[in-house]
PDB file of N, CA and C in Angstrom:
ATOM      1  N   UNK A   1     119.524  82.891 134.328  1.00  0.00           N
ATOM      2  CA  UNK A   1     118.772  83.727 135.227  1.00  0.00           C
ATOM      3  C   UNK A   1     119.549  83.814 136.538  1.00  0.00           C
ATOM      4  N   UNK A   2     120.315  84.658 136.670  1.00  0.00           N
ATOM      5  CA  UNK A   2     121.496  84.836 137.787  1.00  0.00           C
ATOM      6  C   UNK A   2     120.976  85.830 138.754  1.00  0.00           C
ATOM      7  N   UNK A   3     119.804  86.770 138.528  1.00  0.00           N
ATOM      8  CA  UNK A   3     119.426  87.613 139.783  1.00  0.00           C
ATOM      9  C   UNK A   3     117.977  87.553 139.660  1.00  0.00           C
ATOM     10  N   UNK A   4     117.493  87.737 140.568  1.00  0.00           N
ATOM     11  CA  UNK A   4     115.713  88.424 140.963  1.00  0.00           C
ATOM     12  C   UNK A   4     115.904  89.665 139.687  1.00  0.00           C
ATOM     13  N   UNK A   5     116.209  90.656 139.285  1.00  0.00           N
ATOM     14  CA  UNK A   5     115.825  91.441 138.710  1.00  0.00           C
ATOM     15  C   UNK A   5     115.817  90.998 137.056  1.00  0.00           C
ATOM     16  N   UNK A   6     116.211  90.361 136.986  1.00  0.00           N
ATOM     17  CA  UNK A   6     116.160  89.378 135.596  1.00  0.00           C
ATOM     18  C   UNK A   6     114.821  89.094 135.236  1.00  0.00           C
ATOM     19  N   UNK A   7     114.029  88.394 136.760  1.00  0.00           N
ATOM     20  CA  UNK A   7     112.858  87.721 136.388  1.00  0.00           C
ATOM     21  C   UNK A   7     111.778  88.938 135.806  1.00  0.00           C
ATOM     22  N   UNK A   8     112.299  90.128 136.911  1.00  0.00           N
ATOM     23  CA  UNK A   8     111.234  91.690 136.986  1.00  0.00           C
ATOM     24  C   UNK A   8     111.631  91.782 134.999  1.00  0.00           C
ATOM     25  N   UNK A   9     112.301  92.145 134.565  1.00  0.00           N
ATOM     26  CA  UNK A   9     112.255  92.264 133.040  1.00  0.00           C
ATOM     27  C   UNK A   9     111.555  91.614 132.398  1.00  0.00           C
ATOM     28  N   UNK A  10     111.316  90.275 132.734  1.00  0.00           N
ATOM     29  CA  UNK A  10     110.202  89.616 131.326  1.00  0.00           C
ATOM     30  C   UNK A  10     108.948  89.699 132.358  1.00  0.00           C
ATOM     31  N   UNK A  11     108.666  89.351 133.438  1.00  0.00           N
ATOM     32  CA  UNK A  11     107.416  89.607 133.522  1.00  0.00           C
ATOM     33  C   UNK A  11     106.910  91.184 133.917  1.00  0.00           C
ATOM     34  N   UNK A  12     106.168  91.700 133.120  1.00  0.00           N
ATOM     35  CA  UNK A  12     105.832  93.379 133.394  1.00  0.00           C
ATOM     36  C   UNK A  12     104.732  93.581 134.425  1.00  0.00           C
ATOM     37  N   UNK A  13     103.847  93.053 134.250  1.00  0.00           N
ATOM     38  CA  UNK A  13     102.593  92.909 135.002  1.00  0.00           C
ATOM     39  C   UNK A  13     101.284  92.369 134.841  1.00  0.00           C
ATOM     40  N   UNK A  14     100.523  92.295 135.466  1.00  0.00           N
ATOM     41  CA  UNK A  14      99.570  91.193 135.590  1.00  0.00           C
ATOM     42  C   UNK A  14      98.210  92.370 135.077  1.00  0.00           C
ATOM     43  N   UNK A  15      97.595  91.269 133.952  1.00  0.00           N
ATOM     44  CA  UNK A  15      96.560  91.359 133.178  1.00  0.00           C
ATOM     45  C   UNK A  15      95.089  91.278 134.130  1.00  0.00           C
ATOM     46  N   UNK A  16      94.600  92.256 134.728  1.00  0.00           N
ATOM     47  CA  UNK A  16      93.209  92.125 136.083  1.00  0.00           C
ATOM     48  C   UNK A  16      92.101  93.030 134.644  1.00  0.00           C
ATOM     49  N   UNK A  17      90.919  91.801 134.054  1.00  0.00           N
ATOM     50  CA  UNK A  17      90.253  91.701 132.998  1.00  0.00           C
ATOM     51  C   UNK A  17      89.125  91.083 133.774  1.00  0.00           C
ATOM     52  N   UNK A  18      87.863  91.270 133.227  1.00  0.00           N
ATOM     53  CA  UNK A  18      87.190  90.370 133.955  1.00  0.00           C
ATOM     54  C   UNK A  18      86.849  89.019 133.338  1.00  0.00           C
ATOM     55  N   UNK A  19      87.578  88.856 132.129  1.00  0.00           N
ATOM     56  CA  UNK A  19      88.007  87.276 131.494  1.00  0.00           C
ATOM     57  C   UNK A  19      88.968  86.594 132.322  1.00  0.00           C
ATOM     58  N   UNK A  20      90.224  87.623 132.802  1.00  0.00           N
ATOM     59  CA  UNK A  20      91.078  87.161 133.901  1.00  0.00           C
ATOM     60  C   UNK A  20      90.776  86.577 134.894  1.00  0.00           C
ATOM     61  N   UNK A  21      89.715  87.545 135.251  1.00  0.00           N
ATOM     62  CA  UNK A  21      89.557  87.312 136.605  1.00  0.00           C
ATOM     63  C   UNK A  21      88.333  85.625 136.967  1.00  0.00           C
ATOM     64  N   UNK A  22      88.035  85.247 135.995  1.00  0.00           N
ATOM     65  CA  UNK A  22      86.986  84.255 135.633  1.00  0.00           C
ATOM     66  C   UNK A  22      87.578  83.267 135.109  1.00  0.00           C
ATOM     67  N   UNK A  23      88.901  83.664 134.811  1.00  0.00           N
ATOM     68  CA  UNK A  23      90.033  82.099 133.996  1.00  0.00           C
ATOM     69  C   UNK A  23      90.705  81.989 135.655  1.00  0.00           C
ATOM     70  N   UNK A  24      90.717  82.643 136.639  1.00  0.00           N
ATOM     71  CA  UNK A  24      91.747  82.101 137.632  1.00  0.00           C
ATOM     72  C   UNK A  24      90.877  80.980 139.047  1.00  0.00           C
ATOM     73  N   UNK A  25      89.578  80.442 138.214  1.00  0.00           N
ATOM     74  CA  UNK A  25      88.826  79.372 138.869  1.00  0.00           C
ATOM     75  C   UNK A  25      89.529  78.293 138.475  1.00  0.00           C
ATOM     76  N   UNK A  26      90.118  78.624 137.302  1.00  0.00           N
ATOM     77  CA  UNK A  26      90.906  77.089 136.595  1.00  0.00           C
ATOM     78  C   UNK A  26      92.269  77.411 136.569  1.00  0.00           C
ATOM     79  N   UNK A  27      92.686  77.784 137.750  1.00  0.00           N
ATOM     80  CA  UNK A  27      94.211  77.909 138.000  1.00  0.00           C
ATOM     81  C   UNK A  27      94.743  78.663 136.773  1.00  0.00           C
ATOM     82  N   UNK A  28      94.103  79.398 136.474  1.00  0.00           N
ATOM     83  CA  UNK A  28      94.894  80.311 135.122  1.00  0.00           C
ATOM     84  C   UNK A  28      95.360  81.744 135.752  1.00  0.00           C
ATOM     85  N   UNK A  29      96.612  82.314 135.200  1.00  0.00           N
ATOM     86  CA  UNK A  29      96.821  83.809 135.698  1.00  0.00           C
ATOM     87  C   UNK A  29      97.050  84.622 134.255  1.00  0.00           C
ATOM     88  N   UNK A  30      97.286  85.696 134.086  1.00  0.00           N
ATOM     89  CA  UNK A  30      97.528  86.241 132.661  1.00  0.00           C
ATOM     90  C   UNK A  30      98.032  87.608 133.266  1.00  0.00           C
ATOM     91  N   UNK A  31      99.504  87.619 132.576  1.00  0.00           N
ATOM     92  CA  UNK A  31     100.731  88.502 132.709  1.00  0.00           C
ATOM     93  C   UNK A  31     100.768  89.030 131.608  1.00  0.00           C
ATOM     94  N   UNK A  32     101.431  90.430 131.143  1.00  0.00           N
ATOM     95  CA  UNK A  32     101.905  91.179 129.905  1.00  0.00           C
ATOM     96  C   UNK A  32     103.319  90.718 130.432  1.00  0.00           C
ATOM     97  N   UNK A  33     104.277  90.333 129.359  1.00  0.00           N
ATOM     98  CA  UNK A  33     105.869  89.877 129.342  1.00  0.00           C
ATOM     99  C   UNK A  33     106.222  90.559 128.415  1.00  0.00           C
ATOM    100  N   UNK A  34     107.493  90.576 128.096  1.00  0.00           N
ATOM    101  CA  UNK A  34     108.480  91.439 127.242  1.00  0.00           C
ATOM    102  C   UNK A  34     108.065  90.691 125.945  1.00  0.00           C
ATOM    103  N   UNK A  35     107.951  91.701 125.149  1.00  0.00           N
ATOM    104  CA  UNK A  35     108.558  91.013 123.512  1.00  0.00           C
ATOM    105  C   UNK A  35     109.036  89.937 123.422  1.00  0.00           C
ATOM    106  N   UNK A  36     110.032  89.868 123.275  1.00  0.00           N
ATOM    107  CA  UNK A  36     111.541  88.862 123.356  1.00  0.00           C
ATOM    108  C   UNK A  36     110.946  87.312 124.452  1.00  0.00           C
ATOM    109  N   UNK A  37     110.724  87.457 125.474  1.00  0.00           N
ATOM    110  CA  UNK A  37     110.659  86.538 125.923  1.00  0.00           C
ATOM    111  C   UNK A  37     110.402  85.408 125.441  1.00  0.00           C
ATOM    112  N   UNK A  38     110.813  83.883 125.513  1.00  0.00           N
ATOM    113  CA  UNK A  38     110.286  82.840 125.344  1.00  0.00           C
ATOM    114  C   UNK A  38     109.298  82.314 126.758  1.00  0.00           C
ATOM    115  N   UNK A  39     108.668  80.951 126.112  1.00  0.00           N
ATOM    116  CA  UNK A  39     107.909  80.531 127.178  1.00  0.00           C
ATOM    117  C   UNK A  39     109.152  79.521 128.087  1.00  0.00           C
ATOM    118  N   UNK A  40     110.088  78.991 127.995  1.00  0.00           N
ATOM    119  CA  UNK A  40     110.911  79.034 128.727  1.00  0.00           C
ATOM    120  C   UNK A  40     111.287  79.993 129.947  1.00  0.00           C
ATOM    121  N   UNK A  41     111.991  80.823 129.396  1.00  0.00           N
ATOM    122  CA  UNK A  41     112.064  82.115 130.366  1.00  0.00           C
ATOM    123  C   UNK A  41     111.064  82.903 131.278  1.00  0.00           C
ATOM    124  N   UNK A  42     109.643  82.886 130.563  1.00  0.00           N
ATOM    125  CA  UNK A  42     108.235  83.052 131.347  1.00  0.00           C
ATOM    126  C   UNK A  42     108.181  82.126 132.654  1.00  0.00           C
ATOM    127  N   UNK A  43     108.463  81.034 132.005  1.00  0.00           N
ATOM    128  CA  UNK A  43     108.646  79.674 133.072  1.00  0.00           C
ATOM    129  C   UNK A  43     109.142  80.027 133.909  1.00  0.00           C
ATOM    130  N   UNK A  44     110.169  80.025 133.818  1.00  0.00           N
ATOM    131  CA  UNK A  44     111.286  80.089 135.119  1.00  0.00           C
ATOM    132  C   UNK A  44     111.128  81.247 135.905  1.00  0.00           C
ATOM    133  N   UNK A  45     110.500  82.509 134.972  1.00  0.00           N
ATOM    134  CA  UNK A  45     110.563  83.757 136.092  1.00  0.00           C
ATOM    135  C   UNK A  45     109.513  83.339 136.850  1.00  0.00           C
ATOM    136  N   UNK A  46     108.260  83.123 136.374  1.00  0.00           N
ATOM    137  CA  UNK A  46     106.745  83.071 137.452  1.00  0.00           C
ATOM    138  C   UNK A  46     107.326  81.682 138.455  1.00  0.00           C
ATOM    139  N   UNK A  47     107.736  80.960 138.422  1.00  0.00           N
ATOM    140  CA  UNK A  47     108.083  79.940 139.482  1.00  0.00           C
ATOM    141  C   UNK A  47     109.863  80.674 140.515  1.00  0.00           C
ATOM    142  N   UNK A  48     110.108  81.565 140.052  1.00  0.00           N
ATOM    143  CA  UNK A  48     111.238  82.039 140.723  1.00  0.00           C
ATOM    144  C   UNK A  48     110.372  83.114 141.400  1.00  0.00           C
ATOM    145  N   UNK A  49     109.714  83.851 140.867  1.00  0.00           N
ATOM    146  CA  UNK A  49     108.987  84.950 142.088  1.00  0.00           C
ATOM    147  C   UNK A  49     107.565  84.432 142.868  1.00  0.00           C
ATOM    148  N   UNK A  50     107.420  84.056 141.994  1.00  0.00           N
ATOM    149  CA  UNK A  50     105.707  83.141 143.080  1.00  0.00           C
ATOM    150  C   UNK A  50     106.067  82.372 143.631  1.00  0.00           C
ATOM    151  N   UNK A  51     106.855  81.534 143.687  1.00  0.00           N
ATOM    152  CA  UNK A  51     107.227  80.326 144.345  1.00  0.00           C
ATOM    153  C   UNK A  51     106.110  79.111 144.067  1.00  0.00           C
ATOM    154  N   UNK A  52     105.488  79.090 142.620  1.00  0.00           N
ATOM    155  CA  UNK A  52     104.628  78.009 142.277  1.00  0.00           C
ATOM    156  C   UNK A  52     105.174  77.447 141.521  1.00  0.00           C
ATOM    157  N   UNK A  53     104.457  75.885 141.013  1.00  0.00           N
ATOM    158  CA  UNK A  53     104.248  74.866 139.747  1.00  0.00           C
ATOM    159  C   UNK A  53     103.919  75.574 138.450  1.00  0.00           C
ATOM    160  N   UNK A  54     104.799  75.973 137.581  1.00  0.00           N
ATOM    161  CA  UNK A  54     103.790  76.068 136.513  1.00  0.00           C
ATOM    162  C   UNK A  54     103.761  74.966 135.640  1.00  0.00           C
ATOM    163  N   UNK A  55     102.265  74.232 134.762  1.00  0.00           N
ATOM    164  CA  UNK A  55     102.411  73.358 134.050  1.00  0.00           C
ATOM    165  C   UNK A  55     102.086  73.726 132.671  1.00  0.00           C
ATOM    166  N   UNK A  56     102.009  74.840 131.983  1.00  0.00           N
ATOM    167  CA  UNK A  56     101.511  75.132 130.786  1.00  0.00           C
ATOM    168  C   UNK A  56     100.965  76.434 130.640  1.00  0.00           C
ATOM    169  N   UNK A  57     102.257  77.016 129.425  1.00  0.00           N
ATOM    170  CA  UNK A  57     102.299  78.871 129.386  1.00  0.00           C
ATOM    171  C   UNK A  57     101.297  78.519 127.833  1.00  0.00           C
ATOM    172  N   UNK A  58     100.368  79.823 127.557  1.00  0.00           N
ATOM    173  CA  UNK A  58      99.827  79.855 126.414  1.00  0.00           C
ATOM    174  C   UNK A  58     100.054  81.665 126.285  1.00  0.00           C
ATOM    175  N   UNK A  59     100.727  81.667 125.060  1.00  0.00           N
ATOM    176  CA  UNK A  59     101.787  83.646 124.846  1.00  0.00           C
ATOM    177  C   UNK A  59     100.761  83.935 123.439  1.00  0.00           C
ATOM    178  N   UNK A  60     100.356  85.099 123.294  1.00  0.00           N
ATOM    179  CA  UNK A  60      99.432  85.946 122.556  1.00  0.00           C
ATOM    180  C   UNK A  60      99.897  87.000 122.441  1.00  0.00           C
ATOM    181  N   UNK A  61     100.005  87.468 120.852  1.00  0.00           N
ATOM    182  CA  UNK A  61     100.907  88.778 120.325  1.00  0.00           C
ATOM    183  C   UNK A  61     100.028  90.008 120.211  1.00  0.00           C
ATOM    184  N   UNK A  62     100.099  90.845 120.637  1.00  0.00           N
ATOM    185  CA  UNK A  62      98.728  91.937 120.775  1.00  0.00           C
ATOM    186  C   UNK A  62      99.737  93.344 119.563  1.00  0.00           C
ATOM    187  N   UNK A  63      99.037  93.137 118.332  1.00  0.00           N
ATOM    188  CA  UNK A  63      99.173  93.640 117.103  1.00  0.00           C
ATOM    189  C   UNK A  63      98.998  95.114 117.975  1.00  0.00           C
ATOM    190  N   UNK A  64      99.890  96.231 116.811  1.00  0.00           N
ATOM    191  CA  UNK A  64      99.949  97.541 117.030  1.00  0.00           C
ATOM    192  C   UNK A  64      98.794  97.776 116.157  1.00  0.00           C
ATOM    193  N   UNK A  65      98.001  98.795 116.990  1.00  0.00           N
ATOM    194  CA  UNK A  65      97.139  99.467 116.190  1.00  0.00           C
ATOM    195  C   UNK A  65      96.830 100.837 116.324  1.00  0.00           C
ATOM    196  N   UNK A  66      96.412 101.523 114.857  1.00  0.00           N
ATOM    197  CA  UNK A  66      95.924 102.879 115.054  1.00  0.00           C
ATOM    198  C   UNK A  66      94.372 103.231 115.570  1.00  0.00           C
ATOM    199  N   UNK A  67      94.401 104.629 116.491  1.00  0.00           N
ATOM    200  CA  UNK A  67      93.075 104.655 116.598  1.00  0.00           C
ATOM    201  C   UNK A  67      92.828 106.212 116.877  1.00  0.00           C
ATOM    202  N   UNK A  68      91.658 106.287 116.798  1.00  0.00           N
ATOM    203  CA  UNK A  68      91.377 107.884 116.826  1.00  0.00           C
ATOM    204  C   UNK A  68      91.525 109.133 118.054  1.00  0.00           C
ATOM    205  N   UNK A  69      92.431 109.770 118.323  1.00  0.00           N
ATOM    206  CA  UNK A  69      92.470 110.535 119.569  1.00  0.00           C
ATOM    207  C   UNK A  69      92.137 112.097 119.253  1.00  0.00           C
ATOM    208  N   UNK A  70      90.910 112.355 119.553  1.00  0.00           N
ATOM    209  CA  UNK A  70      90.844 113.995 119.247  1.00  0.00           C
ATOM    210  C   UNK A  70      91.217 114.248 117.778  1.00  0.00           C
ATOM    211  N   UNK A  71      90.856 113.608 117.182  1.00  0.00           N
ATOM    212  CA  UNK A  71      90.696 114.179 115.793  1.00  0.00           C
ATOM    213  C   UNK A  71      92.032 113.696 115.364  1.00  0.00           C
ATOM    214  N   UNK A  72      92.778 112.982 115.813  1.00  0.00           N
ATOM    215  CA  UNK A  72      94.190 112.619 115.209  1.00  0.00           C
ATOM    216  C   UNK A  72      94.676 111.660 115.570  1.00  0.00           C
ATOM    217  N   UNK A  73      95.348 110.793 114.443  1.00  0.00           N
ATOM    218  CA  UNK A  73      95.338 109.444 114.419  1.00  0.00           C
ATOM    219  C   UNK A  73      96.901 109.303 115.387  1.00  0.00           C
ATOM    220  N   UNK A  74      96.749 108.082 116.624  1.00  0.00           N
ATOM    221  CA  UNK A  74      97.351 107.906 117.838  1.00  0.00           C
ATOM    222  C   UNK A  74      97.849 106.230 117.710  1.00  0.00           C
ATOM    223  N   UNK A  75      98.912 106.051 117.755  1.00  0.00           N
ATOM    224  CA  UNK A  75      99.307 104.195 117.716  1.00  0.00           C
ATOM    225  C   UNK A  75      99.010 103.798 118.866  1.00  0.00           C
ATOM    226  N   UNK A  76      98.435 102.818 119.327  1.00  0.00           N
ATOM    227  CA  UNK A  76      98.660 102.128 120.228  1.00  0.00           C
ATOM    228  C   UNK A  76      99.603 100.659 120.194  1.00  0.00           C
ATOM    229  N   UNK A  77     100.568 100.623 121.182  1.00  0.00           N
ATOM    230  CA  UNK A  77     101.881  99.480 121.457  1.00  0.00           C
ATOM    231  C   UNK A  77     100.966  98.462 121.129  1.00  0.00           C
ATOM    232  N   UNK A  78     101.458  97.409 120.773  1.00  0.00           N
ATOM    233  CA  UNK A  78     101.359  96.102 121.041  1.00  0.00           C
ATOM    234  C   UNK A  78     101.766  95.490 122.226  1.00  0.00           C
ATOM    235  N   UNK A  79     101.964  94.221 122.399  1.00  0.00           N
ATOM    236  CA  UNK A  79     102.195  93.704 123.692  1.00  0.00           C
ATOM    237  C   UNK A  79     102.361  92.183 123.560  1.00  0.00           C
ATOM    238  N   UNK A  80     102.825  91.785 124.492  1.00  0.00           N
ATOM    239  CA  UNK A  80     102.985  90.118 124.641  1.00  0.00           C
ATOM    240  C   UNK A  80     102.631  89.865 125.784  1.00  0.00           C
ATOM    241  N   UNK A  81     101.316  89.003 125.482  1.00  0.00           N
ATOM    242  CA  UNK A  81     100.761  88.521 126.853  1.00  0.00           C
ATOM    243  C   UNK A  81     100.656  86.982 127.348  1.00  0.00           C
ATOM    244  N   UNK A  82     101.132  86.577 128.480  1.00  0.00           N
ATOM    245  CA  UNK A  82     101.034  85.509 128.622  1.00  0.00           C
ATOM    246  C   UNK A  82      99.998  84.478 129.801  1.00  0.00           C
ATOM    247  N   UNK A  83      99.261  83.663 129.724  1.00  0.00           N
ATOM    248  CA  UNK A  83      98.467  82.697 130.131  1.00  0.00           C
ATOM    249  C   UNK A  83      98.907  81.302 130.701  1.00  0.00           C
ATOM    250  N   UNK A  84      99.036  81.737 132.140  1.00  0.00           N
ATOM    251  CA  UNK A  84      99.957  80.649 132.817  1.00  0.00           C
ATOM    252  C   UNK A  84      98.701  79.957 133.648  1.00  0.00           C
ATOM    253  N   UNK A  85      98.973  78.370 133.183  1.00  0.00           N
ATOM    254  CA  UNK A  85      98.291  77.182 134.071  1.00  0.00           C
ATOM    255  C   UNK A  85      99.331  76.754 135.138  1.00  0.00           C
ATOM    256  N   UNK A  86      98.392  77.060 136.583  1.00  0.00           N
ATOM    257  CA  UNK A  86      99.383  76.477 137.798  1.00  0.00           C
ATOM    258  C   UNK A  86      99.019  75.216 137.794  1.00  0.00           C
ATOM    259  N   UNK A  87      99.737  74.872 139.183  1.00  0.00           N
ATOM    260  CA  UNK A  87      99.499  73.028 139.731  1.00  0.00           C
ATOM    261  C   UNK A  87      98.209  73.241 140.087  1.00  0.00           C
ATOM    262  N   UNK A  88      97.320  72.380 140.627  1.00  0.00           N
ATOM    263  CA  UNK A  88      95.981  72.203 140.963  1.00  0.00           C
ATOM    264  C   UNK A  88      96.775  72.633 142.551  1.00  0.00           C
ATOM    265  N   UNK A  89      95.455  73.305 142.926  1.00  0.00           N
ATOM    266  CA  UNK A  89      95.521  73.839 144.625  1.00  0.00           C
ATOM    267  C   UNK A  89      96.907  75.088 144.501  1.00  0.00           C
ATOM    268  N   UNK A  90      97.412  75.472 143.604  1.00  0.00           N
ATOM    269  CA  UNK A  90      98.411  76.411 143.829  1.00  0.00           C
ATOM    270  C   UNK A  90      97.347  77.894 143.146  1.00  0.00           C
ATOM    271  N   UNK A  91      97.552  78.537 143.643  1.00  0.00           N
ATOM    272  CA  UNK A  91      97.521  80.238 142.908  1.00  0.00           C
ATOM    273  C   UNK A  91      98.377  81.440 143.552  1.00  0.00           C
ATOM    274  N   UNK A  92      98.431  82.504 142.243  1.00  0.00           N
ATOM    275  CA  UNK A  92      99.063  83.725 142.743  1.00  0.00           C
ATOM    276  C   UNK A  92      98.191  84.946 143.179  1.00  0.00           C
ATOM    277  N   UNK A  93      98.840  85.571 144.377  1.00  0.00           N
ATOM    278  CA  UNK A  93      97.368  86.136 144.785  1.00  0.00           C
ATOM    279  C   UNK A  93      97.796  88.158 143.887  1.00  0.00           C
ATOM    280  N   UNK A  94      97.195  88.101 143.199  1.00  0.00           N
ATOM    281  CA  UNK A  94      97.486  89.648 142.189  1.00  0.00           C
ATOM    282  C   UNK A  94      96.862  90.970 142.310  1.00  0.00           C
ATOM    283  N   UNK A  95      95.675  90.704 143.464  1.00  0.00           N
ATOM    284  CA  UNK A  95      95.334  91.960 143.982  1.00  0.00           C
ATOM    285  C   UNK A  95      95.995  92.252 145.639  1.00  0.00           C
ATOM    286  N   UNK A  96      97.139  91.561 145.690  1.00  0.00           N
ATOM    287  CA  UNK A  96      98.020  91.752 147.350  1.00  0.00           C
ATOM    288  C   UNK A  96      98.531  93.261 146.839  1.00  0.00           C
ATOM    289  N   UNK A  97      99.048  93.210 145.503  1.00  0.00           N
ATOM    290  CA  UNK A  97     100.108  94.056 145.446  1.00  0.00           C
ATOM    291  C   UNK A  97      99.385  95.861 145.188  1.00  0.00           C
ATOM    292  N   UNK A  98      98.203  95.512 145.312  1.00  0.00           N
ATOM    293  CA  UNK A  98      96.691  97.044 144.995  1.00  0.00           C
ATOM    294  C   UNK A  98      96.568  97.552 145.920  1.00  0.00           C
TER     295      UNK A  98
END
């Protein structure tokens, strides 16, 4: 991980759900990341741009699916989402950037 724009590639953006928003009482945040990424690399980017602790990534594969648009069948992407536990007393603040 040799530049800041490295980190911008695996993490895409932040998951604002109102499950999200109710997991970040327990220091939880939830990001969409690249495909490819490992939880390694998740690691290192969210502590290179937040400037926090992370102690424990949990990554969830969001299956492609078809669904109905106007009478004609439309794919929707899949996705890779990830569920980051900070240090106790640390958080990222995700509605600064709204």
């Amino acid at each position: 991980m040799r530049n800041q724009n490295f980190a911008y590639d695996i993490i895409l953006a932040p998951i604002i759900t109102e499950k999200s928003t109710n997991m970040s009482s327990l220091n939880k945040v939830t990001f969409k990341v690249s495909k490819t990424a490992s939880k390694k690399l998740i690691k290192k980017s969210i502590e290179k741009l937040y400037k926090v602790n992370v102690i424990k990534i949990n990554t969830l594969n969001s299956k492609e699916r078809s669904k109905l648009v106007r009478g004609r069948i439309a794919k929707k992407s899949g996705y890779k989402k990830a569920i980051i536990t900070l240090k106790e007393g640390q958080s990222i603040d995700i509605a600064a950037g709204i």
